[in-house]
PDB file of N, CA and C in Angstrom:
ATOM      1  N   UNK A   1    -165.393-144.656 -36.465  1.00  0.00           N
ATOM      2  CA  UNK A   1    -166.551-145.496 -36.663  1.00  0.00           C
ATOM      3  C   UNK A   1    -166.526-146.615 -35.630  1.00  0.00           C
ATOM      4  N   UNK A   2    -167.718-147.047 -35.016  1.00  0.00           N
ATOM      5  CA  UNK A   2    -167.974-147.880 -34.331  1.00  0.00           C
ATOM      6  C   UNK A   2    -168.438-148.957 -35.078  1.00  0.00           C
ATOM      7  N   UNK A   3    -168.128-150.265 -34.726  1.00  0.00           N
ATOM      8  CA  UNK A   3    -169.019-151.786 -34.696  1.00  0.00           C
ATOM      9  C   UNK A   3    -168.615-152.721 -34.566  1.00  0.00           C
ATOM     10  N   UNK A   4    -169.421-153.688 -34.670  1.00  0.00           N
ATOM     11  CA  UNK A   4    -169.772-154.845 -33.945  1.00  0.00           C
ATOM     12  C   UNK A   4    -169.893-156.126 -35.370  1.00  0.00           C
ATOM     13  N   UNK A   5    -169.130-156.853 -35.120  1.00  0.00           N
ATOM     14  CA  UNK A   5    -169.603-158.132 -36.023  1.00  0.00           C
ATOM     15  C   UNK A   5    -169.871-159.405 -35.063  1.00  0.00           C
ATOM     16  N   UNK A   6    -170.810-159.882 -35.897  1.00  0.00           N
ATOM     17  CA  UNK A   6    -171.198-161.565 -35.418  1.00  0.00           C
ATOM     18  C   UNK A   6    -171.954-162.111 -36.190  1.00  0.00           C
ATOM     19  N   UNK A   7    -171.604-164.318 -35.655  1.00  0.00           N
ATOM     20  CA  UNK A   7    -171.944-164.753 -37.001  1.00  0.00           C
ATOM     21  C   UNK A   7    -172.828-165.291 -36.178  1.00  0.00           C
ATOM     22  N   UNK A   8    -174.130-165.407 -37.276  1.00  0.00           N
ATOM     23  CA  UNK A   8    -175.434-165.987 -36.860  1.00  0.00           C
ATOM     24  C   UNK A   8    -175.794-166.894 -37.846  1.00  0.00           C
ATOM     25  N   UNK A   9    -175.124-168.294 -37.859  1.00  0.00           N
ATOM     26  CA  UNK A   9    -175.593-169.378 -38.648  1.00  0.00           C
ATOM     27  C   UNK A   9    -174.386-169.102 -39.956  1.00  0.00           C
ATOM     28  N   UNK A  10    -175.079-169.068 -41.315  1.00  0.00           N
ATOM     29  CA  UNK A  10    -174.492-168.614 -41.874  1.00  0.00           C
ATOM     30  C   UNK A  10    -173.451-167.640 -42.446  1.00  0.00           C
ATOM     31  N   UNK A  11    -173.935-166.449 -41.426  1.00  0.00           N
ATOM     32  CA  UNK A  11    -173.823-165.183 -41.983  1.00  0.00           C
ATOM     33  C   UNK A  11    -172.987-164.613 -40.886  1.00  0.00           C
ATOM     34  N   UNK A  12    -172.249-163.489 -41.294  1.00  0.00           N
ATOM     35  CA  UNK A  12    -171.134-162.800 -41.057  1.00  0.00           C
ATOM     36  C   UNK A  12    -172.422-161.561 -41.082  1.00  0.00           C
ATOM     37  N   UNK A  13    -172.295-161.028 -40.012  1.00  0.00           N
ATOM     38  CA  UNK A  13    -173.165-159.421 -39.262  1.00  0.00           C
ATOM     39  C   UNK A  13    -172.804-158.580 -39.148  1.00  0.00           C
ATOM     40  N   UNK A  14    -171.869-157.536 -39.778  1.00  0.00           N
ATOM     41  CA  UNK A  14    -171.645-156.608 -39.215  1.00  0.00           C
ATOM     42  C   UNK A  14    -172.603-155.179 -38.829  1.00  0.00           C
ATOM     43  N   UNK A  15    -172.389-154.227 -38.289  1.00  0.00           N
ATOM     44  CA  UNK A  15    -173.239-153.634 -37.867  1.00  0.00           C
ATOM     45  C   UNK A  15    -172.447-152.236 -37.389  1.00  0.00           C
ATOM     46  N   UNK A  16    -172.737-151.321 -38.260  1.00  0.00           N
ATOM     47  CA  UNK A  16    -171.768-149.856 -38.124  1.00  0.00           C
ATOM     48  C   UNK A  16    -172.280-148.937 -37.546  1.00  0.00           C
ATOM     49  N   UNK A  17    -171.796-148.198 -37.051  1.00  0.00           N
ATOM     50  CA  UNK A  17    -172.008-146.179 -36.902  1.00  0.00           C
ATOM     51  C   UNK A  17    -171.121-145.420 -36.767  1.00  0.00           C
ATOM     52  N   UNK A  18    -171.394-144.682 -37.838  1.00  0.00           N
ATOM     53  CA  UNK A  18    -170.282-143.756 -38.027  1.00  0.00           C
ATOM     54  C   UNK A  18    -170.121-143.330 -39.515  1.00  0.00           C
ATOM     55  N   UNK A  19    -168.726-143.242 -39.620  1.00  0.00           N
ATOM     56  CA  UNK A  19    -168.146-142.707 -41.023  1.00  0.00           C
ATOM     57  C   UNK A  19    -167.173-144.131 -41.321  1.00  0.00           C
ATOM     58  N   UNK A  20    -167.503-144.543 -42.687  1.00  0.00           N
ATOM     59  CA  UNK A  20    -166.539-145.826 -43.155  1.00  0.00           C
ATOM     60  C   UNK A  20    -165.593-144.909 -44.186  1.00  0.00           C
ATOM     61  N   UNK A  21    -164.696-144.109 -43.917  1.00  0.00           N
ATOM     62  CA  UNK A  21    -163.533-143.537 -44.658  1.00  0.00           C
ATOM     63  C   UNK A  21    -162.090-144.462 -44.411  1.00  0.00           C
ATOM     64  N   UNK A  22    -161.747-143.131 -45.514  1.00  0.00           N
ATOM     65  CA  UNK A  22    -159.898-143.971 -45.322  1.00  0.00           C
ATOM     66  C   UNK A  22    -159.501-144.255 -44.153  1.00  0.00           C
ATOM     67  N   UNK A  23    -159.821-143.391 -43.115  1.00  0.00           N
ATOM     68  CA  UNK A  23    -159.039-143.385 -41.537  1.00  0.00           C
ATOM     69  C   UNK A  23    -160.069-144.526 -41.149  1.00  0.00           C
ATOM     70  N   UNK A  24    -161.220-144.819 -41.505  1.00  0.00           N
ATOM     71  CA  UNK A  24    -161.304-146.337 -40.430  1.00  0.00           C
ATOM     72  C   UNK A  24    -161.515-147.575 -40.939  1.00  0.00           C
ATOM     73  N   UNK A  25    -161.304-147.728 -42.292  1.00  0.00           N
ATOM     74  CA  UNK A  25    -161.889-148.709 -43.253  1.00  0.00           C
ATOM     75  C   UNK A  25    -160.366-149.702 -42.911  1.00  0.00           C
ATOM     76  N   UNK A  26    -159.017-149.295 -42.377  1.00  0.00           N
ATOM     77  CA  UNK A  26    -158.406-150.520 -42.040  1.00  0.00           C
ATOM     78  C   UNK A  26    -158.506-151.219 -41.132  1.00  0.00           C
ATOM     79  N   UNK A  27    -159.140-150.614 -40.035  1.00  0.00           N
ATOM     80  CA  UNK A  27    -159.530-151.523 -38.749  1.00  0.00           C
ATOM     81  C   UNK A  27    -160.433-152.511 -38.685  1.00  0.00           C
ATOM     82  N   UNK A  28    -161.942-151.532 -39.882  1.00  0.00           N
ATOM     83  CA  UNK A  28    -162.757-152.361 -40.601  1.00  0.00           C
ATOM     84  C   UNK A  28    -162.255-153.585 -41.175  1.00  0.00           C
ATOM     85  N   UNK A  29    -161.411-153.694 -42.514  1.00  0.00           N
ATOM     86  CA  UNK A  29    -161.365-154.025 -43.066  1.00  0.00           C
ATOM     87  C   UNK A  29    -160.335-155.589 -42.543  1.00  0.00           C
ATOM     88  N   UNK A  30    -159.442-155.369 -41.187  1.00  0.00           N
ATOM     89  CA  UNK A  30    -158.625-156.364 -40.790  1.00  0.00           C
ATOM     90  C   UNK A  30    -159.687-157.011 -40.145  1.00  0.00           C
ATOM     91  N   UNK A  31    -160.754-156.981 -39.296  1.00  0.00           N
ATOM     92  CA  UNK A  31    -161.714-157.028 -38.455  1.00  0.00           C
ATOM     93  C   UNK A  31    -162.956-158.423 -39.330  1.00  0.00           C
ATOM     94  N   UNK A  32    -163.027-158.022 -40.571  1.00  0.00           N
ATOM     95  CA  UNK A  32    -163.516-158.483 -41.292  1.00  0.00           C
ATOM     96  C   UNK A  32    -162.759-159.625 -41.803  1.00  0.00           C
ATOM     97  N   UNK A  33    -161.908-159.388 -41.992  1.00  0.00           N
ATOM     98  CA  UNK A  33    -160.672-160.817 -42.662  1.00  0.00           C
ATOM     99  C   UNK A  33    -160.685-161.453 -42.207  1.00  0.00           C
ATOM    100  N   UNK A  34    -160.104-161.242 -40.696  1.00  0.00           N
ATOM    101  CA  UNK A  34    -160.502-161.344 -39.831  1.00  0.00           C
ATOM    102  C   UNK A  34    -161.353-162.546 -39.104  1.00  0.00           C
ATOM    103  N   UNK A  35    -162.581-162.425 -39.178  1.00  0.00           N
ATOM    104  CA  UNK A  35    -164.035-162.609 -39.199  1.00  0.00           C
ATOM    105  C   UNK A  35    -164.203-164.163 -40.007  1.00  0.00           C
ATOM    106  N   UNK A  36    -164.169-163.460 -41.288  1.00  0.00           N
ATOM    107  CA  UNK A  36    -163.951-164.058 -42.215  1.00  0.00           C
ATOM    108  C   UNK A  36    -163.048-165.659 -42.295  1.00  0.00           C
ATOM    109  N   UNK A  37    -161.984-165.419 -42.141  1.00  0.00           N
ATOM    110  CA  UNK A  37    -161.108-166.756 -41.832  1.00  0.00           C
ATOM    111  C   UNK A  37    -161.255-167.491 -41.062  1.00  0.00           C
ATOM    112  N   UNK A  38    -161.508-167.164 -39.843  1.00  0.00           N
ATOM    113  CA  UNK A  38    -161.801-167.847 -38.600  1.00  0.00           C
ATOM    114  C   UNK A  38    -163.127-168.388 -38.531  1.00  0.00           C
ATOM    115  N   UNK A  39    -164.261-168.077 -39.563  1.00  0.00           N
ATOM    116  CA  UNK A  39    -165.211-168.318 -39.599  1.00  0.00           C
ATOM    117  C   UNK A  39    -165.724-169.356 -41.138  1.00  0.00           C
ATOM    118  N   UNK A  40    -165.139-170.486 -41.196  1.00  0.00           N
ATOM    119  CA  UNK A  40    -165.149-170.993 -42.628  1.00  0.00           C
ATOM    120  C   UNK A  40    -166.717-171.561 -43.038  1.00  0.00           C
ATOM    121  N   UNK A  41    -167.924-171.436 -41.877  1.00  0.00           N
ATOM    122  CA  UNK A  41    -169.002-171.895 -42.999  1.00  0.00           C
ATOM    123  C   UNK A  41    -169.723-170.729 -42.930  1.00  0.00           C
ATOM    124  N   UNK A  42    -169.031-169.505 -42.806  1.00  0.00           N
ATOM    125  CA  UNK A  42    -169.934-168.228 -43.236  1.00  0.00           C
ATOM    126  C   UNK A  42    -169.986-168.234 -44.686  1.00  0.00           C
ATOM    127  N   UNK A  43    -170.828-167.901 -45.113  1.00  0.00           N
ATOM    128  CA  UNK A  43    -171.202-167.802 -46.563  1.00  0.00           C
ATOM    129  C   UNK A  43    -171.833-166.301 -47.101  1.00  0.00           C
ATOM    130  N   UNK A  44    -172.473-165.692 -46.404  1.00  0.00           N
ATOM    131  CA  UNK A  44    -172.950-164.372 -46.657  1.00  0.00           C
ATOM    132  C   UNK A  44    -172.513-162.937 -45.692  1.00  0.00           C
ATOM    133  N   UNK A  45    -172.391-162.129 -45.952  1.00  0.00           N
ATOM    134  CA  UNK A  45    -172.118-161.021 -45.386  1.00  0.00           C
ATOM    135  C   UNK A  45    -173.316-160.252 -45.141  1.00  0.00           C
ATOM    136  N   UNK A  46    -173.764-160.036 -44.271  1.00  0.00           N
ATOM    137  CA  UNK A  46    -174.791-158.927 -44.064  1.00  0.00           C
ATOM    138  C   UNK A  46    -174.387-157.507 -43.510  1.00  0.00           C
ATOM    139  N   UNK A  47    -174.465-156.298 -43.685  1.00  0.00           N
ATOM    140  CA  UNK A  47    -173.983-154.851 -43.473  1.00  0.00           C
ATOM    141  C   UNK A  47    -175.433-154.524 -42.839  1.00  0.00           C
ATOM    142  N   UNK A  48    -175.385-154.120 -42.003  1.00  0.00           N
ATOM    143  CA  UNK A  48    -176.714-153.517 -41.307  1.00  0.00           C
ATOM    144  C   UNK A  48    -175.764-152.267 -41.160  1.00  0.00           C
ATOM    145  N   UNK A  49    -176.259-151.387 -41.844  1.00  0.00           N
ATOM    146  CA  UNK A  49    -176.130-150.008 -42.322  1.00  0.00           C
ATOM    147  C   UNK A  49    -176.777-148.877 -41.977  1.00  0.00           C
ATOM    148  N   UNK A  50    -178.233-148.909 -41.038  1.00  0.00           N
ATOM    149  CA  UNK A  50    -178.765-147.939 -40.548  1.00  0.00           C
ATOM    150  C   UNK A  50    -178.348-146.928 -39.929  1.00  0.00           C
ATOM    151  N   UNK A  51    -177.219-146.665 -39.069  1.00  0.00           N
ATOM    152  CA  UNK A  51    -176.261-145.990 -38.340  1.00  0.00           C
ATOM    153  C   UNK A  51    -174.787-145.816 -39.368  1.00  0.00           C
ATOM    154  N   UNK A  52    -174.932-145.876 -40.616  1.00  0.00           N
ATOM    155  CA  UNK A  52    -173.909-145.484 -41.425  1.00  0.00           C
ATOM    156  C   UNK A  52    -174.200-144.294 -41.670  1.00  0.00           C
ATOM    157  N   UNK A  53    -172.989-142.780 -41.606  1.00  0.00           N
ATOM    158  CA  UNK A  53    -173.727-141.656 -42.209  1.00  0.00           C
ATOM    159  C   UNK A  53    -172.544-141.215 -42.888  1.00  0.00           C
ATOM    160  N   UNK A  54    -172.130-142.323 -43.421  1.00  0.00           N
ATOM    161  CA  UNK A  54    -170.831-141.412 -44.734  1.00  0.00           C
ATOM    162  C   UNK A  54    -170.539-142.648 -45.108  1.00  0.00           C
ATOM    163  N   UNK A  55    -169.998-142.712 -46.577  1.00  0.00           N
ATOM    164  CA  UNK A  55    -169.079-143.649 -46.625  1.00  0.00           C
ATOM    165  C   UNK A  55    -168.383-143.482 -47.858  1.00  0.00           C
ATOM    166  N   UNK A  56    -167.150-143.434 -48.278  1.00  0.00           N
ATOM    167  CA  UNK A  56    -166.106-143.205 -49.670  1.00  0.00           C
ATOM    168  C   UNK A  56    -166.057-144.316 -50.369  1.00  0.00           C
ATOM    169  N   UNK A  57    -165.133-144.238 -51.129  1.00  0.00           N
ATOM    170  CA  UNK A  57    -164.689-144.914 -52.232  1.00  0.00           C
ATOM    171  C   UNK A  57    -163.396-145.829 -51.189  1.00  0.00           C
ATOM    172  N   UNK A  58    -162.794-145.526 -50.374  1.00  0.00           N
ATOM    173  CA  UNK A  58    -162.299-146.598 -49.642  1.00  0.00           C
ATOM    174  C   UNK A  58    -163.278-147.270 -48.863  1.00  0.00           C
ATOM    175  N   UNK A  59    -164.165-147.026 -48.092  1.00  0.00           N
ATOM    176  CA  UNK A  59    -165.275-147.846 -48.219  1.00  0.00           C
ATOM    177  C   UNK A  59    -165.780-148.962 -48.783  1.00  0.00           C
ATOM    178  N   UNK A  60    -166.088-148.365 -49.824  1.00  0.00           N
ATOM    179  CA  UNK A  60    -166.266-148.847 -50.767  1.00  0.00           C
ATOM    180  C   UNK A  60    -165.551-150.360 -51.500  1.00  0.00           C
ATOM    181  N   UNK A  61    -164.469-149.885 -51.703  1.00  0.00           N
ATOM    182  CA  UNK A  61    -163.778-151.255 -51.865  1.00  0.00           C
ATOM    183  C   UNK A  61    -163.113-151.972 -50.986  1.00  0.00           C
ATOM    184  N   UNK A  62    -163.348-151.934 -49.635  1.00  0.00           N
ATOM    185  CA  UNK A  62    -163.509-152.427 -48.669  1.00  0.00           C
ATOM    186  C   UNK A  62    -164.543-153.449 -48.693  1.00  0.00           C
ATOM    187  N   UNK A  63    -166.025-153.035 -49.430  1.00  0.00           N
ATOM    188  CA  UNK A  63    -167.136-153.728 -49.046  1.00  0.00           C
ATOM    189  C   UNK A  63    -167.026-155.232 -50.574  1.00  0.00           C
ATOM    190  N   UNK A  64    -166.562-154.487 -51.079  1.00  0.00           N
ATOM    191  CA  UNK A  64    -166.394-155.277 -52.896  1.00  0.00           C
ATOM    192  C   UNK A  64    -165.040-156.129 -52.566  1.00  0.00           C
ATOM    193  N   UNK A  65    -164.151-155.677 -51.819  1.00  0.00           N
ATOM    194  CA  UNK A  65    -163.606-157.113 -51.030  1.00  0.00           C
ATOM    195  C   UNK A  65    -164.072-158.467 -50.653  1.00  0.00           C
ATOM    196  N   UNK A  66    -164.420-157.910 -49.430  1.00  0.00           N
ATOM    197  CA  UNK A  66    -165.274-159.179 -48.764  1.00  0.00           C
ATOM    198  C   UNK A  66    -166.587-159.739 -49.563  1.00  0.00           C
ATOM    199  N   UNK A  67    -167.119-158.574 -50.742  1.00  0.00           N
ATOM    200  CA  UNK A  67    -167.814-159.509 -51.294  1.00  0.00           C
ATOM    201  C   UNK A  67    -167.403-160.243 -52.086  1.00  0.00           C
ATOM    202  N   UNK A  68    -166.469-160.104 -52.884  1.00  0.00           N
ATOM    203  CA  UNK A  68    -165.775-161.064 -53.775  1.00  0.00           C
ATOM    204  C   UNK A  68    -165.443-162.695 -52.418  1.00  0.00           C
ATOM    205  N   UNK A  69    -164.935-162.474 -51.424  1.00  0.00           N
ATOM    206  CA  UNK A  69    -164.702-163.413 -50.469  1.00  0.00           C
ATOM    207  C   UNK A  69    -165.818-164.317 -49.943  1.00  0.00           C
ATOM    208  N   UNK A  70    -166.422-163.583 -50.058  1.00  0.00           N
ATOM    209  CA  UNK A  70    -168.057-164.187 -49.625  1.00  0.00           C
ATOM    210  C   UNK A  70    -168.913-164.841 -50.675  1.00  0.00           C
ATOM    211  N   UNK A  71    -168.887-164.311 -52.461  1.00  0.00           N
ATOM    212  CA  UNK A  71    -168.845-164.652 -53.890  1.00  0.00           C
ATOM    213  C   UNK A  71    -168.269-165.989 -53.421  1.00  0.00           C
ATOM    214  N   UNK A  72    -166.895-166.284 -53.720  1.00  0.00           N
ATOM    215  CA  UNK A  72    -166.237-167.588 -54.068  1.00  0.00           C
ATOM    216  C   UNK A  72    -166.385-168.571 -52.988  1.00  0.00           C
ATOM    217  N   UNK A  73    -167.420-168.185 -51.603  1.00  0.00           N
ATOM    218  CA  UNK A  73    -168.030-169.332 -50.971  1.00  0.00           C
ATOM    219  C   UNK A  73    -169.357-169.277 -51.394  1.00  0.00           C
ATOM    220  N   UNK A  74    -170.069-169.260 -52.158  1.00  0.00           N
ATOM    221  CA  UNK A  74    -171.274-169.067 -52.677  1.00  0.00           C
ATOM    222  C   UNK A  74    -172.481-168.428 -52.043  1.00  0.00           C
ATOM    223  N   UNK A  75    -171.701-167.345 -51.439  1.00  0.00           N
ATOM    224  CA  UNK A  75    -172.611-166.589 -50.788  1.00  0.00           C
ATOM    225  C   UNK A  75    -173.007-165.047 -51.217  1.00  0.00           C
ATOM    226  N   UNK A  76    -173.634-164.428 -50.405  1.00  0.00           N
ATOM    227  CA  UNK A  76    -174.333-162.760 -50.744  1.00  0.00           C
ATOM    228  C   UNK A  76    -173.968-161.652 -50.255  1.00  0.00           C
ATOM    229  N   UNK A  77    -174.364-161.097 -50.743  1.00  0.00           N
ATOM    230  CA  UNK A  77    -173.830-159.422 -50.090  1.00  0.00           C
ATOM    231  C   UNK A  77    -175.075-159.080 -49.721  1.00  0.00           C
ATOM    232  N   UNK A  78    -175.552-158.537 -47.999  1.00  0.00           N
ATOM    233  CA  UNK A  78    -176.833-158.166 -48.379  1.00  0.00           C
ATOM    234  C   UNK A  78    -176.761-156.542 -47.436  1.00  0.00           C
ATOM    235  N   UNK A  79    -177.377-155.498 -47.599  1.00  0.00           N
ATOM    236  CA  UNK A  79    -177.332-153.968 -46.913  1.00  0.00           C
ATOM    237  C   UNK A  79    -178.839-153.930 -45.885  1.00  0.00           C
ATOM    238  N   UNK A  80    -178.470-153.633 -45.024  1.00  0.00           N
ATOM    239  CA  UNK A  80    -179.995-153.896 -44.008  1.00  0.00           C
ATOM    240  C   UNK A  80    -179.900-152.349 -43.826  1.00  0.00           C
ATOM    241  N   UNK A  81    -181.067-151.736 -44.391  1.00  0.00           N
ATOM    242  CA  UNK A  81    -181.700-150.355 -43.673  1.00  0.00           C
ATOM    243  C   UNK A  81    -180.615-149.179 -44.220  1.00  0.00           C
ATOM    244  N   UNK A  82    -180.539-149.109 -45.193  1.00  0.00           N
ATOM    245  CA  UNK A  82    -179.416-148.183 -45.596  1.00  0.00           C
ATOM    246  C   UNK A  82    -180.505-146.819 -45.949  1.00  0.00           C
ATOM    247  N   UNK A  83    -179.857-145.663 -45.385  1.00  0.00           N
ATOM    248  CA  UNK A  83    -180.757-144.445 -45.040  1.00  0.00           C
ATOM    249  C   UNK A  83    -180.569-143.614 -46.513  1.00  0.00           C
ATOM    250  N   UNK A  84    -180.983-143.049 -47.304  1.00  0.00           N
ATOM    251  CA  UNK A  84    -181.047-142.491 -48.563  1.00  0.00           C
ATOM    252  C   UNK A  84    -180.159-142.070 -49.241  1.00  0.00           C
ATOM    253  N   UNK A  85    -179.003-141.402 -48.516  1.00  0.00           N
ATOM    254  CA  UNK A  85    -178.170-140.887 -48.341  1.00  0.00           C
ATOM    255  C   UNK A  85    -176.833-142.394 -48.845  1.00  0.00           C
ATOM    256  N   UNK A  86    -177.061-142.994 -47.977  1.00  0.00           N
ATOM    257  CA  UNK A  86    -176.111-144.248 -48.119  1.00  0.00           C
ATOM    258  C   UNK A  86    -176.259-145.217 -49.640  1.00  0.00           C
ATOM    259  N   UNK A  87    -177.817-145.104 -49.396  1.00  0.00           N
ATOM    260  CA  UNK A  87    -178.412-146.031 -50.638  1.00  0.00           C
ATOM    261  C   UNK A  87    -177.957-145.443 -51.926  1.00  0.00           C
ATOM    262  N   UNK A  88    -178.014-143.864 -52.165  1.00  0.00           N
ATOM    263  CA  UNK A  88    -177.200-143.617 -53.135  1.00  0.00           C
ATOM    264  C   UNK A  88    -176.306-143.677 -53.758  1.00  0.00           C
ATOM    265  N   UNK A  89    -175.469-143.235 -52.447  1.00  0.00           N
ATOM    266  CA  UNK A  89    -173.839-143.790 -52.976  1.00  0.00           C
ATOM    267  C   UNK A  89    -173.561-145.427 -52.926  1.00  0.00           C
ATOM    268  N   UNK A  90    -174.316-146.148 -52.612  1.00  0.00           N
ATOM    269  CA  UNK A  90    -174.314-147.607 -53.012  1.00  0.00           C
ATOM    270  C   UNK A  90    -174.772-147.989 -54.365  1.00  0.00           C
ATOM    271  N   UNK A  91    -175.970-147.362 -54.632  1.00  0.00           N
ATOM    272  CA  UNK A  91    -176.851-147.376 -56.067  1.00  0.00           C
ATOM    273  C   UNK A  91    -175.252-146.852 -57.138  1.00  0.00           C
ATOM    274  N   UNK A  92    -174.922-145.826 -56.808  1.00  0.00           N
ATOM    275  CA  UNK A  92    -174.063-144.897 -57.733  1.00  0.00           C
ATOM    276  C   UNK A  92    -172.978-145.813 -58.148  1.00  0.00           C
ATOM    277  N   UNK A  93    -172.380-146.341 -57.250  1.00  0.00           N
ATOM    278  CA  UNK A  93    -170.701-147.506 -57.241  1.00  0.00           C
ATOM    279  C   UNK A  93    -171.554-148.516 -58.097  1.00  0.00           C
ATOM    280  N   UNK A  94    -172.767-149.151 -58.229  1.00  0.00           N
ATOM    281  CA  UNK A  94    -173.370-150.340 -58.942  1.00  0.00           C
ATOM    282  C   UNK A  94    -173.637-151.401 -58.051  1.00  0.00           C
ATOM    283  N   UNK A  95    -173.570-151.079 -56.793  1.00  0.00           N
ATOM    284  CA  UNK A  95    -173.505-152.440 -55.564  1.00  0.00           C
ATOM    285  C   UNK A  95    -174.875-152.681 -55.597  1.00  0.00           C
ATOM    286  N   UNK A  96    -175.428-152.019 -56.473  1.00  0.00           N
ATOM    287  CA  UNK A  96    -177.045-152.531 -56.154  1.00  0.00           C
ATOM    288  C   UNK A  96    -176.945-153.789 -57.006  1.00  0.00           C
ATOM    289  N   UNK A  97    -176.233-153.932 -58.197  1.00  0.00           N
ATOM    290  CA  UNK A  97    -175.958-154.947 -59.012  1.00  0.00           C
ATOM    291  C   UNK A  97    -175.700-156.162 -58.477  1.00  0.00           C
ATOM    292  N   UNK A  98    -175.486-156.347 -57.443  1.00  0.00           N
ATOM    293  CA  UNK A  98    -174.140-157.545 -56.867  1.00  0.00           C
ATOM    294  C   UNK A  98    -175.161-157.692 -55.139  1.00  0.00           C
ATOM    295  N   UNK A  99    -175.786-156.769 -54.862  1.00  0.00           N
ATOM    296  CA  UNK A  99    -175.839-157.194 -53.444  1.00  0.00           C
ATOM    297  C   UNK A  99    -177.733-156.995 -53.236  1.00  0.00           C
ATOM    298  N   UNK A 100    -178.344-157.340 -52.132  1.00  0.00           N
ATOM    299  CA  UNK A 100    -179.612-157.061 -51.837  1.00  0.00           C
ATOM    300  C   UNK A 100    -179.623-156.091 -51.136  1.00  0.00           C
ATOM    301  N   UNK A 101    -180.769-155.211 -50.639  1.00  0.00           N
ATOM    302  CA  UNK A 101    -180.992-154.611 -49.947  1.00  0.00           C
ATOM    303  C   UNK A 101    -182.519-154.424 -49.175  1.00  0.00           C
ATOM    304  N   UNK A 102    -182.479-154.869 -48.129  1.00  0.00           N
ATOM    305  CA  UNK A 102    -183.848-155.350 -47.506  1.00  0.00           C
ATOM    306  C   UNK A 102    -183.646-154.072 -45.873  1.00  0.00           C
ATOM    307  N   UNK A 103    -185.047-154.449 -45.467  1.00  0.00           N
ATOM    308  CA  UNK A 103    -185.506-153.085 -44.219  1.00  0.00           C
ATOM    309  C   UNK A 103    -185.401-153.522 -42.857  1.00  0.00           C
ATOM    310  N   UNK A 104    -184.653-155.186 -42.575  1.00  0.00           N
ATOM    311  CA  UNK A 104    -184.602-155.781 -41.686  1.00  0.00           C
ATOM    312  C   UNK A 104    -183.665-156.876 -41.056  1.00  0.00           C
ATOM    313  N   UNK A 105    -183.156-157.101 -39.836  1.00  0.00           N
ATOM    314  CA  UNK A 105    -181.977-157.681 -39.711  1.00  0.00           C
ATOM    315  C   UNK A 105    -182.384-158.896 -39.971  1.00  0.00           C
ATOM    316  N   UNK A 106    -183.652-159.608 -39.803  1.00  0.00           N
ATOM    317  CA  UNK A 106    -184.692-160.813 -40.132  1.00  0.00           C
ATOM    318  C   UNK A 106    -184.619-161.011 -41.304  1.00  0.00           C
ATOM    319  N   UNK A 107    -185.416-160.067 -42.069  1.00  0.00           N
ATOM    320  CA  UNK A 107    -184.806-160.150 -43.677  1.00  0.00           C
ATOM    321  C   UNK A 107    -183.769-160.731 -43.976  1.00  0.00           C
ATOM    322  N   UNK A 108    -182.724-160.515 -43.469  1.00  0.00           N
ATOM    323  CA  UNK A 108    -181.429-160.476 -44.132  1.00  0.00           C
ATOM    324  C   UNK A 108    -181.238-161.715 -43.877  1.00  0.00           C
ATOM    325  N   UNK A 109    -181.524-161.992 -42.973  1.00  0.00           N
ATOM    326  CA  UNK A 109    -181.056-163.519 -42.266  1.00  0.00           C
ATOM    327  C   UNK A 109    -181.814-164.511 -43.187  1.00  0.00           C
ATOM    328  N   UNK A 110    -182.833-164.393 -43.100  1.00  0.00           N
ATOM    329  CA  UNK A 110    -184.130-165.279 -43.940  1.00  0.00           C
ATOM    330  C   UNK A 110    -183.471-164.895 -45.515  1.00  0.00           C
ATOM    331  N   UNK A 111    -182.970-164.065 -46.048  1.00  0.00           N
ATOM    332  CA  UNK A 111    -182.809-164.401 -47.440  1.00  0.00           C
ATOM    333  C   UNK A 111    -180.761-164.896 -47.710  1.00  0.00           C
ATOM    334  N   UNK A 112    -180.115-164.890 -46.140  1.00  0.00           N
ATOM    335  CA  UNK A 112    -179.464-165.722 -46.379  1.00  0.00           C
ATOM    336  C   UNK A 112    -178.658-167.118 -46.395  1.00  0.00           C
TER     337      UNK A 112
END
């Protein structure tokens, strides 16, 4: 899997393609900590997800990580453009519960 993070104001950007499995969710996942620490008035996470075309249950709690991290600075979880396929298995785990999901990297920004 390929990507790219950056912070724009608030928010922590990441931006994928590929497969978020076991084999790449630690590179992800240090990348993000990462991110994260070095970055103390980020408050929201945004996933621009359009170029995601798999993603597991390590994935998965990969993403329920950093949102809990992003939670206890009073911030959001938000999914930009997640393709049907993705949105499911997001809907399915309950992340629809906990996070937004909007059709735009603007969006995302503006609602965080």
């Amino acid at each position: 899997m390929r990507f790219s993070i950056d912070v724009i104001g608030q928010a922590l950007v990441a931006t994928m393609d590929g497969d978020l499995d076991l084999h790449t969710c630690p590179q992800f996942k240090e990348a993000l900590t990462e991110a994260l620490a070095k970055n103390t008035q980020v408050k929201h996470l945004v996933l621009d997800v359009r170029n995601l075309s798999f993603i597991d249950s390590s994935g998965l709690g990969v993403i329920l990580g950093r949102y809990r991290d992003v939670q206890a600075r009073g911030g959001k979880l938000i999914f930009v453009k997640a393709n049907p396929h993705i949105k499911r298995v997001l809907r399915l785990s309950g992340m629809h519960r906990i996070a937004d999901f909007v059709d735009s990297p603007t969006e995302a920004l503006e609602r965080a």
